[in-house]
PDB file of N, CA and C in Angstrom:
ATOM      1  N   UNK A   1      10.156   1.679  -8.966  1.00  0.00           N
ATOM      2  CA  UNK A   1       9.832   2.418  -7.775  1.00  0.00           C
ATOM      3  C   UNK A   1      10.914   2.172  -6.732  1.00  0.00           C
ATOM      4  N   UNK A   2      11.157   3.272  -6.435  1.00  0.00           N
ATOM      5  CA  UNK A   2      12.742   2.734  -5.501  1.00  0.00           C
ATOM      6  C   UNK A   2      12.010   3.487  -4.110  1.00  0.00           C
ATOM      7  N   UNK A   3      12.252   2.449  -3.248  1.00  0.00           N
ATOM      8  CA  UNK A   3      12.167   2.594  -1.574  1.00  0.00           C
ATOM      9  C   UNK A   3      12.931   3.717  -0.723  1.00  0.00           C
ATOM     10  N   UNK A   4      13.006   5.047  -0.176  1.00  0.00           N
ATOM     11  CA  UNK A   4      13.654   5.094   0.706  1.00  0.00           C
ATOM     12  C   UNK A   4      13.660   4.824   2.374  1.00  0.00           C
ATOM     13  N   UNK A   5      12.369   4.779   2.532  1.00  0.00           N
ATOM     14  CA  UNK A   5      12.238   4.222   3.963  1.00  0.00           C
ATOM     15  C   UNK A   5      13.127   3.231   4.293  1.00  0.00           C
ATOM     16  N   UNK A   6      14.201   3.174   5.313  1.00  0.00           N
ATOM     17  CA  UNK A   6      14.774   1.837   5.547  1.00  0.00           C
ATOM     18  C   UNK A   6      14.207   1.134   6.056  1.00  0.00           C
ATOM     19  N   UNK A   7      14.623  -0.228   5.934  1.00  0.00           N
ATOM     20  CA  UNK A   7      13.291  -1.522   6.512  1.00  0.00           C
ATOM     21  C   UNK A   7      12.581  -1.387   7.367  1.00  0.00           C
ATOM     22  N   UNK A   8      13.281  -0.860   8.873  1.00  0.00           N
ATOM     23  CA  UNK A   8      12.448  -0.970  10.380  1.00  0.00           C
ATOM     24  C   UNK A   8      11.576   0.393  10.209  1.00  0.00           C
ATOM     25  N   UNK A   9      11.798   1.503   9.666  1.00  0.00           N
ATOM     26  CA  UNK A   9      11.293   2.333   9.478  1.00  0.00           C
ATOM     27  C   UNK A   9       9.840   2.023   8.826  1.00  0.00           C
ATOM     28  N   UNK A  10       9.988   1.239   7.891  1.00  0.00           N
ATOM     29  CA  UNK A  10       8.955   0.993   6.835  1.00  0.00           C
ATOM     30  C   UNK A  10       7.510   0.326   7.754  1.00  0.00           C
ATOM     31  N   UNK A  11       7.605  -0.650   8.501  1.00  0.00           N
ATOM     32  CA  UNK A  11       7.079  -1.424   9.225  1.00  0.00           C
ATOM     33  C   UNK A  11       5.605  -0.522   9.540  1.00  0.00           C
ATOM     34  N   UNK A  12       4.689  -1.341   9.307  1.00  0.00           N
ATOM     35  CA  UNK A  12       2.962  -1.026   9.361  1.00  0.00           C
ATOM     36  C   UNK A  12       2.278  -2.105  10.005  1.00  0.00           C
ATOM     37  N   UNK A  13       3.291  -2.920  10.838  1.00  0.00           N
ATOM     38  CA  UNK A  13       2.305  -3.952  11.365  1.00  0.00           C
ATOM     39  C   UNK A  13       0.512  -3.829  11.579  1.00  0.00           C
ATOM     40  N   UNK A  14       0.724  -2.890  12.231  1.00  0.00           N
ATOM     41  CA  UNK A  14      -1.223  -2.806  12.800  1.00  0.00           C
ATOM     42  C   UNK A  14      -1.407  -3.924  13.065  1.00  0.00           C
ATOM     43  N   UNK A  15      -2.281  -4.451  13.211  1.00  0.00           N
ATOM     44  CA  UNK A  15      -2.649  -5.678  13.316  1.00  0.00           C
ATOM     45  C   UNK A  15      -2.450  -6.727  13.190  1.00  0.00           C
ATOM     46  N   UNK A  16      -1.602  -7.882  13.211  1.00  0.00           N
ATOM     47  CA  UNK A  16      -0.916  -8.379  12.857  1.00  0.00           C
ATOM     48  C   UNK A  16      -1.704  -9.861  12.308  1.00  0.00           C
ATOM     49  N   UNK A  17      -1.770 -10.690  11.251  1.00  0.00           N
ATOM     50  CA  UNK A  17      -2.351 -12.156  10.975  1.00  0.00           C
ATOM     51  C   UNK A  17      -1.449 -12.915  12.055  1.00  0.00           C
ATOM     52  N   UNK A  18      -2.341 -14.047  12.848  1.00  0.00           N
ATOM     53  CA  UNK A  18      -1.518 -14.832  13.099  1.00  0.00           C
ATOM     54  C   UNK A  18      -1.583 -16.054  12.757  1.00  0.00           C
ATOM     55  N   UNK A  19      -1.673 -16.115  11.831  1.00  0.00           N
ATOM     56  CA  UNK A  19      -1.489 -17.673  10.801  1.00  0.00           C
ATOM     57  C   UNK A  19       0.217 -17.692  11.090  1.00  0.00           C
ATOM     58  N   UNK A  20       0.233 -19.665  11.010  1.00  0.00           N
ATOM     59  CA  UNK A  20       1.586 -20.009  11.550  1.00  0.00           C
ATOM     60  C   UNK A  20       2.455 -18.798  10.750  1.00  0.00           C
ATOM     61  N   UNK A  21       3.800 -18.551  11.362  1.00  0.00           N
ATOM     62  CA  UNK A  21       4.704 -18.200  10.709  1.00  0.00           C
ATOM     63  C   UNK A  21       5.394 -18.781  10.309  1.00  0.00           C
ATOM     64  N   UNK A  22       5.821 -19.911  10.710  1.00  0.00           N
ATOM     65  CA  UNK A  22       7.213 -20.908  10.265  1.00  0.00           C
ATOM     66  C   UNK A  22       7.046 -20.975   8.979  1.00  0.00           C
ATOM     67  N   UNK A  23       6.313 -21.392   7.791  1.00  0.00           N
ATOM     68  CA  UNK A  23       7.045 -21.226   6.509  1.00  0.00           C
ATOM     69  C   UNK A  23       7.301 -19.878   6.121  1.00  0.00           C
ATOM     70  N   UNK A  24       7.239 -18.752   6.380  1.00  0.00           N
ATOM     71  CA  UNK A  24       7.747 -17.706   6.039  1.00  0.00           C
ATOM     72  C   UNK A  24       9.256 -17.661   6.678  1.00  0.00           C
ATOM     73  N   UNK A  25       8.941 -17.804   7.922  1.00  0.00           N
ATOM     74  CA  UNK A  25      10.453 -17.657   8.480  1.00  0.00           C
ATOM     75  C   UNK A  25      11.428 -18.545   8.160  1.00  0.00           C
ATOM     76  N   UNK A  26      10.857 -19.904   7.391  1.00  0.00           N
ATOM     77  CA  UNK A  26      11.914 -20.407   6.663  1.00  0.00           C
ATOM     78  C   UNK A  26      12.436 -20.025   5.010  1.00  0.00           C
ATOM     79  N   UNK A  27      11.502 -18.743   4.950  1.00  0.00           N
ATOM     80  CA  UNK A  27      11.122 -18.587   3.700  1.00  0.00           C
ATOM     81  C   UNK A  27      12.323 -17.617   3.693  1.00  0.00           C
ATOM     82  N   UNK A  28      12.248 -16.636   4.666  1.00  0.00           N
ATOM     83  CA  UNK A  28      13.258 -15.506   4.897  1.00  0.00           C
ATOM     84  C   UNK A  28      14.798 -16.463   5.297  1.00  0.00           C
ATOM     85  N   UNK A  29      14.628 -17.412   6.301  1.00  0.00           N
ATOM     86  CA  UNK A  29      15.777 -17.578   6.000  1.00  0.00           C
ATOM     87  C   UNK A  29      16.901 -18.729   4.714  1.00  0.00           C
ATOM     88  N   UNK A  30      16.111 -18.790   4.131  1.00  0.00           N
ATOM     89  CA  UNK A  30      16.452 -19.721   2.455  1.00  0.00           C
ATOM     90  C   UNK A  30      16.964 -18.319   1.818  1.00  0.00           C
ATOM     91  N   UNK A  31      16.341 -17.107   1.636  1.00  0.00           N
ATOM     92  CA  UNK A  31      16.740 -15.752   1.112  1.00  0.00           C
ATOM     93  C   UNK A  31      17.697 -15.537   1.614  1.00  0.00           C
ATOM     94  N   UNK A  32      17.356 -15.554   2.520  1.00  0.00           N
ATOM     95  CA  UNK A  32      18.933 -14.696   3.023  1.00  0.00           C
ATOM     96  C   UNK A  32      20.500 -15.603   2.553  1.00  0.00           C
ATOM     97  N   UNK A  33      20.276 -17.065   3.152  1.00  0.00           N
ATOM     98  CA  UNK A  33      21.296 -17.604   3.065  1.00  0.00           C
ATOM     99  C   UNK A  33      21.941 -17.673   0.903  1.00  0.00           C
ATOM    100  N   UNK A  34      20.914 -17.713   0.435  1.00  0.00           N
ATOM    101  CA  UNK A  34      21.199 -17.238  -0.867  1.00  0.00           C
ATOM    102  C   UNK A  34      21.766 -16.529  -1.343  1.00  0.00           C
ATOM    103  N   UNK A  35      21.245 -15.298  -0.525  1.00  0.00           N
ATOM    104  CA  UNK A  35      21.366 -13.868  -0.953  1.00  0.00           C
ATOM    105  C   UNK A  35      22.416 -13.233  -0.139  1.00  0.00           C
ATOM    106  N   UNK A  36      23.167 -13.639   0.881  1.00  0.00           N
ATOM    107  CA  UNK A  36      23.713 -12.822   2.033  1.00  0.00           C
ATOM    108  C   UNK A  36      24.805 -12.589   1.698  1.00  0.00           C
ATOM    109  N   UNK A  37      25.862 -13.649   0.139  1.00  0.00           N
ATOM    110  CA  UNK A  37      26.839 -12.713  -0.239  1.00  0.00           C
ATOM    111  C   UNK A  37      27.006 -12.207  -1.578  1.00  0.00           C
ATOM    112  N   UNK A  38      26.034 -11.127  -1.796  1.00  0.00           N
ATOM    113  CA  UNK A  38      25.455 -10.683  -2.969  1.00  0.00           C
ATOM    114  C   UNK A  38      26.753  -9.382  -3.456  1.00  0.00           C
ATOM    115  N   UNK A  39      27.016  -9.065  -2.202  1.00  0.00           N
ATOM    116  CA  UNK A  39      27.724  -8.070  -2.454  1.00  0.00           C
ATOM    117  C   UNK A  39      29.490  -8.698  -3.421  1.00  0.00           C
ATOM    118  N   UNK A  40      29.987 -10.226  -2.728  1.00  0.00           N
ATOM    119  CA  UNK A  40      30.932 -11.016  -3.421  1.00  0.00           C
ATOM    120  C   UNK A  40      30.499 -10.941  -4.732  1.00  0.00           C
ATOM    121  N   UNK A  41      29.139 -11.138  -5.078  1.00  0.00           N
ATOM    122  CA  UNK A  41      28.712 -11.746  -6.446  1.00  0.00           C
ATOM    123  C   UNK A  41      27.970 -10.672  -6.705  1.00  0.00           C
ATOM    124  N   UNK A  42      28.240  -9.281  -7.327  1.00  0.00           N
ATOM    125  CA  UNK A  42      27.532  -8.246  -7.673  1.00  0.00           C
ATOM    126  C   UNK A  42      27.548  -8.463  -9.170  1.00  0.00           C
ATOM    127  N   UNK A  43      29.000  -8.764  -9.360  1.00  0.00           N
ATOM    128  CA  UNK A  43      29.384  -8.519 -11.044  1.00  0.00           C
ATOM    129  C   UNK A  43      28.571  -9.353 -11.661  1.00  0.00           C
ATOM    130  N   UNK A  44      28.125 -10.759 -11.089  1.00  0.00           N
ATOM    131  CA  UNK A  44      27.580 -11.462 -11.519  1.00  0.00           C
ATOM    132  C   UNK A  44      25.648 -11.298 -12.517  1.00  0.00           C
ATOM    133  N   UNK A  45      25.110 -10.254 -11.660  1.00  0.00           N
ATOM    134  CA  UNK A  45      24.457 -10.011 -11.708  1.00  0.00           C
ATOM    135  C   UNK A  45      23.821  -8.792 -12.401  1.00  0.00           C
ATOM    136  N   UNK A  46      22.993  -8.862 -13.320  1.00  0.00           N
ATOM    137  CA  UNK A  46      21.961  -7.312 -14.075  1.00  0.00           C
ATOM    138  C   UNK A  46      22.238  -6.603 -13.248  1.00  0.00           C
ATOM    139  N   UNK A  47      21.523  -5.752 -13.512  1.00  0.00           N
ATOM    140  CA  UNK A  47      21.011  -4.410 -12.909  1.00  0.00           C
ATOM    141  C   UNK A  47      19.799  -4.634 -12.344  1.00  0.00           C
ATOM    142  N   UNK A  48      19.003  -5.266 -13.014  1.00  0.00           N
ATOM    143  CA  UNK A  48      17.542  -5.800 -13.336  1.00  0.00           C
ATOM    144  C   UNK A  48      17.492  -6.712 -12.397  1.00  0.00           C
ATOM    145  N   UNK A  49      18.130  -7.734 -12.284  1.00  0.00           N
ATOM    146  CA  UNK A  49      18.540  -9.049 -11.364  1.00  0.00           C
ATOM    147  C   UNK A  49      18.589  -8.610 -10.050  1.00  0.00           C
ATOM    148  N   UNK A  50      19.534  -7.185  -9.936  1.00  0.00           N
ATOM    149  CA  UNK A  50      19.544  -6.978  -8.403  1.00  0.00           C
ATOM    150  C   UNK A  50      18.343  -6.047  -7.656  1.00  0.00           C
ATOM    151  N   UNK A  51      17.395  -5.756  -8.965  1.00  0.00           N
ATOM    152  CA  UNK A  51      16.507  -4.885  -8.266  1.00  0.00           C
ATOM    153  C   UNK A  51      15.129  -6.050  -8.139  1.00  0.00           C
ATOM    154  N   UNK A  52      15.291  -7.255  -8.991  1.00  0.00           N
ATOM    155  CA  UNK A  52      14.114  -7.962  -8.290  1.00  0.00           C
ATOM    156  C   UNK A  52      14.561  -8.620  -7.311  1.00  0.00           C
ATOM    157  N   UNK A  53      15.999  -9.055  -6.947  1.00  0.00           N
ATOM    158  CA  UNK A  53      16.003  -9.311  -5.558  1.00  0.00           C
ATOM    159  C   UNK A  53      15.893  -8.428  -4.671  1.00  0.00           C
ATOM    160  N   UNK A  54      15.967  -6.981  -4.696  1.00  0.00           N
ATOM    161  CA  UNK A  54      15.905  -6.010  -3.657  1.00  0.00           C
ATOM    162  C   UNK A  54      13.888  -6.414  -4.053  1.00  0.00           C
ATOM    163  N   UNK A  55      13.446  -6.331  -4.543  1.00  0.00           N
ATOM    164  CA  UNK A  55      11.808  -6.273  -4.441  1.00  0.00           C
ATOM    165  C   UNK A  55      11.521  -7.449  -3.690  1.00  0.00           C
ATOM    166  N   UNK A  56      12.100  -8.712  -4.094  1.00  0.00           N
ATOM    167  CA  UNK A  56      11.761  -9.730  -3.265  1.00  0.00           C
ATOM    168  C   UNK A  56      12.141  -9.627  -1.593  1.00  0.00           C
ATOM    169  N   UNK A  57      13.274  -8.975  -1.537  1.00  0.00           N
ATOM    170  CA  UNK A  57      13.309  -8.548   0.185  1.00  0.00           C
ATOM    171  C   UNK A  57      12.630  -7.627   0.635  1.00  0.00           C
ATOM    172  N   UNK A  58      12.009  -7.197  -0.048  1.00  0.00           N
ATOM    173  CA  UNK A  58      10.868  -5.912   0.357  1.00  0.00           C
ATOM    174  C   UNK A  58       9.317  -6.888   0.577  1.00  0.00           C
ATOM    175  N   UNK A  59       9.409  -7.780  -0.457  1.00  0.00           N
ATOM    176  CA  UNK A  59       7.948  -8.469  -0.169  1.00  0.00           C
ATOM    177  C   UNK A  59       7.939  -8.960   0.981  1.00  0.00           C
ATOM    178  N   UNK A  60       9.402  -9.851   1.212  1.00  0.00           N
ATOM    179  CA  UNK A  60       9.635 -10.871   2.316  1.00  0.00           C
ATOM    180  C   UNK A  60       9.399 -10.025   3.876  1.00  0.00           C
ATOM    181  N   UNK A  61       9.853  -8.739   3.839  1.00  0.00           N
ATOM    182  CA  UNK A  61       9.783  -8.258   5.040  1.00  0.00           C
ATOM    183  C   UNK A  61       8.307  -7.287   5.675  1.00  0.00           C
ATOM    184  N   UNK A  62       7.891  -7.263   3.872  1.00  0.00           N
ATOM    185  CA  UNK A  62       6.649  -6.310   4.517  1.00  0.00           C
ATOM    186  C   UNK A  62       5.421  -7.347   4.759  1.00  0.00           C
ATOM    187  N   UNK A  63       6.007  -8.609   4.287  1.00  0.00           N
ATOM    188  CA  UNK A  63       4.975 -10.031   4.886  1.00  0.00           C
ATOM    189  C   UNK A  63       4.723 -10.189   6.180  1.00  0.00           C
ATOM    190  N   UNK A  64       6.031 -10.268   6.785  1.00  0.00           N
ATOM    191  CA  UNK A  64       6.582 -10.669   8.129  1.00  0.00           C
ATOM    192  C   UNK A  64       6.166  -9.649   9.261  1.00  0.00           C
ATOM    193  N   UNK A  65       5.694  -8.103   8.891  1.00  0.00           N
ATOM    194  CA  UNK A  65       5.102  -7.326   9.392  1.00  0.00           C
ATOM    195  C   UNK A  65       4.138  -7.299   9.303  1.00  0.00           C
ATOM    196  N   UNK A  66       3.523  -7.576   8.533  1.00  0.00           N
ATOM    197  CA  UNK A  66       1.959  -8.228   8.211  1.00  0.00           C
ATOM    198  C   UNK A  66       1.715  -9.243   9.239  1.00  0.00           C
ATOM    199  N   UNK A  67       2.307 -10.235   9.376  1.00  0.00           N
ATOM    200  CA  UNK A  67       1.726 -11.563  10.144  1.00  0.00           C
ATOM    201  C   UNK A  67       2.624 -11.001  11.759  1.00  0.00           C
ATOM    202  N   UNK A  68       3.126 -10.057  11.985  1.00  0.00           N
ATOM    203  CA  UNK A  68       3.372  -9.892  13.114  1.00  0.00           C
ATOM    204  C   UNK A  68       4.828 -10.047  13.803  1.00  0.00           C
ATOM    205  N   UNK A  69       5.378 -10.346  12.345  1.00  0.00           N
ATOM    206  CA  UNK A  69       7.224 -11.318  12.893  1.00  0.00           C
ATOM    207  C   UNK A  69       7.902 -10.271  11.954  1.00  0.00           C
ATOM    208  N   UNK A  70       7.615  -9.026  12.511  1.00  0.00           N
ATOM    209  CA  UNK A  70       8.979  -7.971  12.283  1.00  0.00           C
ATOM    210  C   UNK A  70      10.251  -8.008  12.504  1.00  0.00           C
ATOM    211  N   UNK A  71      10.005  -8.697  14.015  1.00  0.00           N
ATOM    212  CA  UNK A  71      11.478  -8.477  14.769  1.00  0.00           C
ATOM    213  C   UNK A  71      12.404  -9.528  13.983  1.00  0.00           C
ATOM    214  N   UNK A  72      11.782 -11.172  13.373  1.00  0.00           N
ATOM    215  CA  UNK A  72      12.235 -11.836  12.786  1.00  0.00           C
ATOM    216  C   UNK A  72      12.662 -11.525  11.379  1.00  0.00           C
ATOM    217  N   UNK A  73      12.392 -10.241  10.812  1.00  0.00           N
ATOM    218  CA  UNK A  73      12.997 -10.190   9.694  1.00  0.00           C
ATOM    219  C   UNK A  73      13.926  -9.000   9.743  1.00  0.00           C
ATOM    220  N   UNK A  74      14.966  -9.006  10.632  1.00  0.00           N
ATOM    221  CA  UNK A  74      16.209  -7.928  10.756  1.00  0.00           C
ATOM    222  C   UNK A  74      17.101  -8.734  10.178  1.00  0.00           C
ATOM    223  N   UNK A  75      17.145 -10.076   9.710  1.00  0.00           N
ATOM    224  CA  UNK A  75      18.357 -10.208   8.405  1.00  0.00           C
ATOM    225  C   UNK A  75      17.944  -9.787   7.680  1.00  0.00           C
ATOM    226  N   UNK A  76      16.419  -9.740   6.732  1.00  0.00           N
ATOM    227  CA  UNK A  76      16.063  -8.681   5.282  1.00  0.00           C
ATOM    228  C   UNK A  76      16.548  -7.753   5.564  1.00  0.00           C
ATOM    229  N   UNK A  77      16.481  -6.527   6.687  1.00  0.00           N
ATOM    230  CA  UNK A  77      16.819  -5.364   6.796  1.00  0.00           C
ATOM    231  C   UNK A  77      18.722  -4.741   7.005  1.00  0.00           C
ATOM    232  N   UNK A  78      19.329  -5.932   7.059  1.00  0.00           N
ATOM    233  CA  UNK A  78      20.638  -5.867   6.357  1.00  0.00           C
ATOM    234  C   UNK A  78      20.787  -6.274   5.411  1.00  0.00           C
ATOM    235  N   UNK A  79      20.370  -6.929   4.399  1.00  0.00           N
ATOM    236  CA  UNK A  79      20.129  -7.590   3.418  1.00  0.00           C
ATOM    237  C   UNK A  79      19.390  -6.768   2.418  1.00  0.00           C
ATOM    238  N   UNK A  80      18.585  -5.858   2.877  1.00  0.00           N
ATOM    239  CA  UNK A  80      18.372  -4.867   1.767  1.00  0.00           C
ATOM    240  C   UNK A  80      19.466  -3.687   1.702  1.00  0.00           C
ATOM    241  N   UNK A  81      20.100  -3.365   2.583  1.00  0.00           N
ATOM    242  CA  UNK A  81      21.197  -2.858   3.238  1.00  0.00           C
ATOM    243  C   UNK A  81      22.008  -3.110   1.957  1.00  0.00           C
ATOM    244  N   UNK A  82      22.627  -4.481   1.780  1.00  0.00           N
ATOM    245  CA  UNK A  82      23.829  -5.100   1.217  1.00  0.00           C
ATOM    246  C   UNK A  82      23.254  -5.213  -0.540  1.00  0.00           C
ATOM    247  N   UNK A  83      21.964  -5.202  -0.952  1.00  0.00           N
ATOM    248  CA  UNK A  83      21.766  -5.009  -2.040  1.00  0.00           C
ATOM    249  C   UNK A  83      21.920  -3.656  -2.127  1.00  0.00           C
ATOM    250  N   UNK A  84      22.012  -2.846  -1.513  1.00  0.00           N
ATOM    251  CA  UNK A  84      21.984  -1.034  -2.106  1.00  0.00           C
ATOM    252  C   UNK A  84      22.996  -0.859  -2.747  1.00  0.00           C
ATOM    253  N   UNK A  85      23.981  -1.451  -1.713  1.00  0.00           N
ATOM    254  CA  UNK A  85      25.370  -1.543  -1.796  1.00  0.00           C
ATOM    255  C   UNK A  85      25.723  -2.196  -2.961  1.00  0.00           C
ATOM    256  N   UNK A  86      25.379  -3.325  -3.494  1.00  0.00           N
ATOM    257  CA  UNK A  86      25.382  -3.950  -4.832  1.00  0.00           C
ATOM    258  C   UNK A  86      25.330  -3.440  -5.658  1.00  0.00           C
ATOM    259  N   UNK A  87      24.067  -2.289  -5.742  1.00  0.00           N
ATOM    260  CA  UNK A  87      23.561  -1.755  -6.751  1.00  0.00           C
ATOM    261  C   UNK A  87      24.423  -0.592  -7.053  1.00  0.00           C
ATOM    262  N   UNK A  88      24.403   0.004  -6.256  1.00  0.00           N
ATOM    263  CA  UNK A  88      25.962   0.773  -5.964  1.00  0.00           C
ATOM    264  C   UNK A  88      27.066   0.320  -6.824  1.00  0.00           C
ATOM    265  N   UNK A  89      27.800  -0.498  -6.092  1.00  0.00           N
ATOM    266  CA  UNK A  89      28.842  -1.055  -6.888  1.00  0.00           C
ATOM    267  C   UNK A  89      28.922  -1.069  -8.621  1.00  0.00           C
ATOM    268  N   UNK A  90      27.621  -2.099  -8.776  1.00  0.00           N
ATOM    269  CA  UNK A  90      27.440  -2.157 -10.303  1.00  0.00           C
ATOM    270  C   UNK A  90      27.045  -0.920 -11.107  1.00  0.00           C
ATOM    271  N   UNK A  91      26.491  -0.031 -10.587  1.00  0.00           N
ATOM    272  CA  UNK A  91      26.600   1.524 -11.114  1.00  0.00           C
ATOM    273  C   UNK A  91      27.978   1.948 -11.525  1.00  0.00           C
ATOM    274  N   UNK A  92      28.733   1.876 -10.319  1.00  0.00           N
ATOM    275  CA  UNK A  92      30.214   2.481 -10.589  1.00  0.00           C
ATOM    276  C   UNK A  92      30.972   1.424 -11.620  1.00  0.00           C
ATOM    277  N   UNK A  93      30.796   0.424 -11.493  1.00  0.00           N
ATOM    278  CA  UNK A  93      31.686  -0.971 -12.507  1.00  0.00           C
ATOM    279  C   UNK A  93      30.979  -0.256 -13.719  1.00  0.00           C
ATOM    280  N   UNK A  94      29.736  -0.432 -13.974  1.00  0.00           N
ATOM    281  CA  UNK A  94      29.342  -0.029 -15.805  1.00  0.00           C
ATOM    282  C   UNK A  94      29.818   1.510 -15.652  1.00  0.00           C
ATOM    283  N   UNK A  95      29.615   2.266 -14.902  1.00  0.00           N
ATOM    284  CA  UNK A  95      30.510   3.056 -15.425  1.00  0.00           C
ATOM    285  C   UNK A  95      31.774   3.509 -15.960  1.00  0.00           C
ATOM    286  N   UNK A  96      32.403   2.751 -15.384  1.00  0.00           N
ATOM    287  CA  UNK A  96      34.133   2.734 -15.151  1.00  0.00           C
ATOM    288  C   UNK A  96      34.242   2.009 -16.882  1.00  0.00           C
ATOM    289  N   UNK A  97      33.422   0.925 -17.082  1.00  0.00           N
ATOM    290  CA  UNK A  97      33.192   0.380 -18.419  1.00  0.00           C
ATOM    291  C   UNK A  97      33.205   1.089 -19.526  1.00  0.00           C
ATOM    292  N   UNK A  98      32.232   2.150 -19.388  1.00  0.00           N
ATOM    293  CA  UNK A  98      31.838   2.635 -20.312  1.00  0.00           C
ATOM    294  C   UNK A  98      32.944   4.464 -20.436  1.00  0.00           C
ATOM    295  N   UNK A  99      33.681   4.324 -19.463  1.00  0.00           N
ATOM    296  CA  UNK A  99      34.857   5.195 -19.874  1.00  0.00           C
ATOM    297  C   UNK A  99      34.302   6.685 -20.162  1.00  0.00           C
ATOM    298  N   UNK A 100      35.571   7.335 -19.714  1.00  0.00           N
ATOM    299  CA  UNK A 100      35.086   8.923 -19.621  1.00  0.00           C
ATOM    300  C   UNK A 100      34.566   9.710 -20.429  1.00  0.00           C
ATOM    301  N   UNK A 101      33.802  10.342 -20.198  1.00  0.00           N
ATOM    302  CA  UNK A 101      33.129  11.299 -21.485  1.00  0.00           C
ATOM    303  C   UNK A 101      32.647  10.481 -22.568  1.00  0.00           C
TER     304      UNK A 101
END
């Protein structure tokens, strides 16, 4: 299932939980710092690989709108940004692989 809503777009807070946030927001930022140069390390990675990390930044941010800390997850929302871009990339690399016609 592929997303087009971009992140801030996506956002359904309503109501928001307010159970602590801090382990999430350390949760988002452990992801990110992981994940933030994905685009260096594309080759490295499936196809498959980069779409459960794009799902995992989708969980991470539609959490954070859930409990009310949207504004705190605008690194996911470049960060899903920079996986598109990944995915991107590795489209064009297996292609280029797999040679014309």
């Amino acid at each position: 299932m592929e997303r087009t809503t971009p992140g801030a777009g996506r956002c359904t807070a309503g109501s928001p939980a307010r159970a602590d946030r801090t382990p999430l927001l350390e949760e988002i930022a452990v992801f990110v710092r992981e994940h933030g140069d994905i685009l260096a390390r594309y080759h490295r990675y499936s196809m498959d690989d980069l779409k459960r990390i794009e799902q995992e930044c989708w969980r991470l941010h539609d959490e954070a709108c859930s409990r009310g800390a949207c504004g705190s997850a605008g690194e996911l929302v470049e960060l899903e940004y920079l996986i598109g871009r990944a995915k991107e990339m590795k489209a064009k690399r297996m292609e280029g692989e797999r040679g014309p016609g």
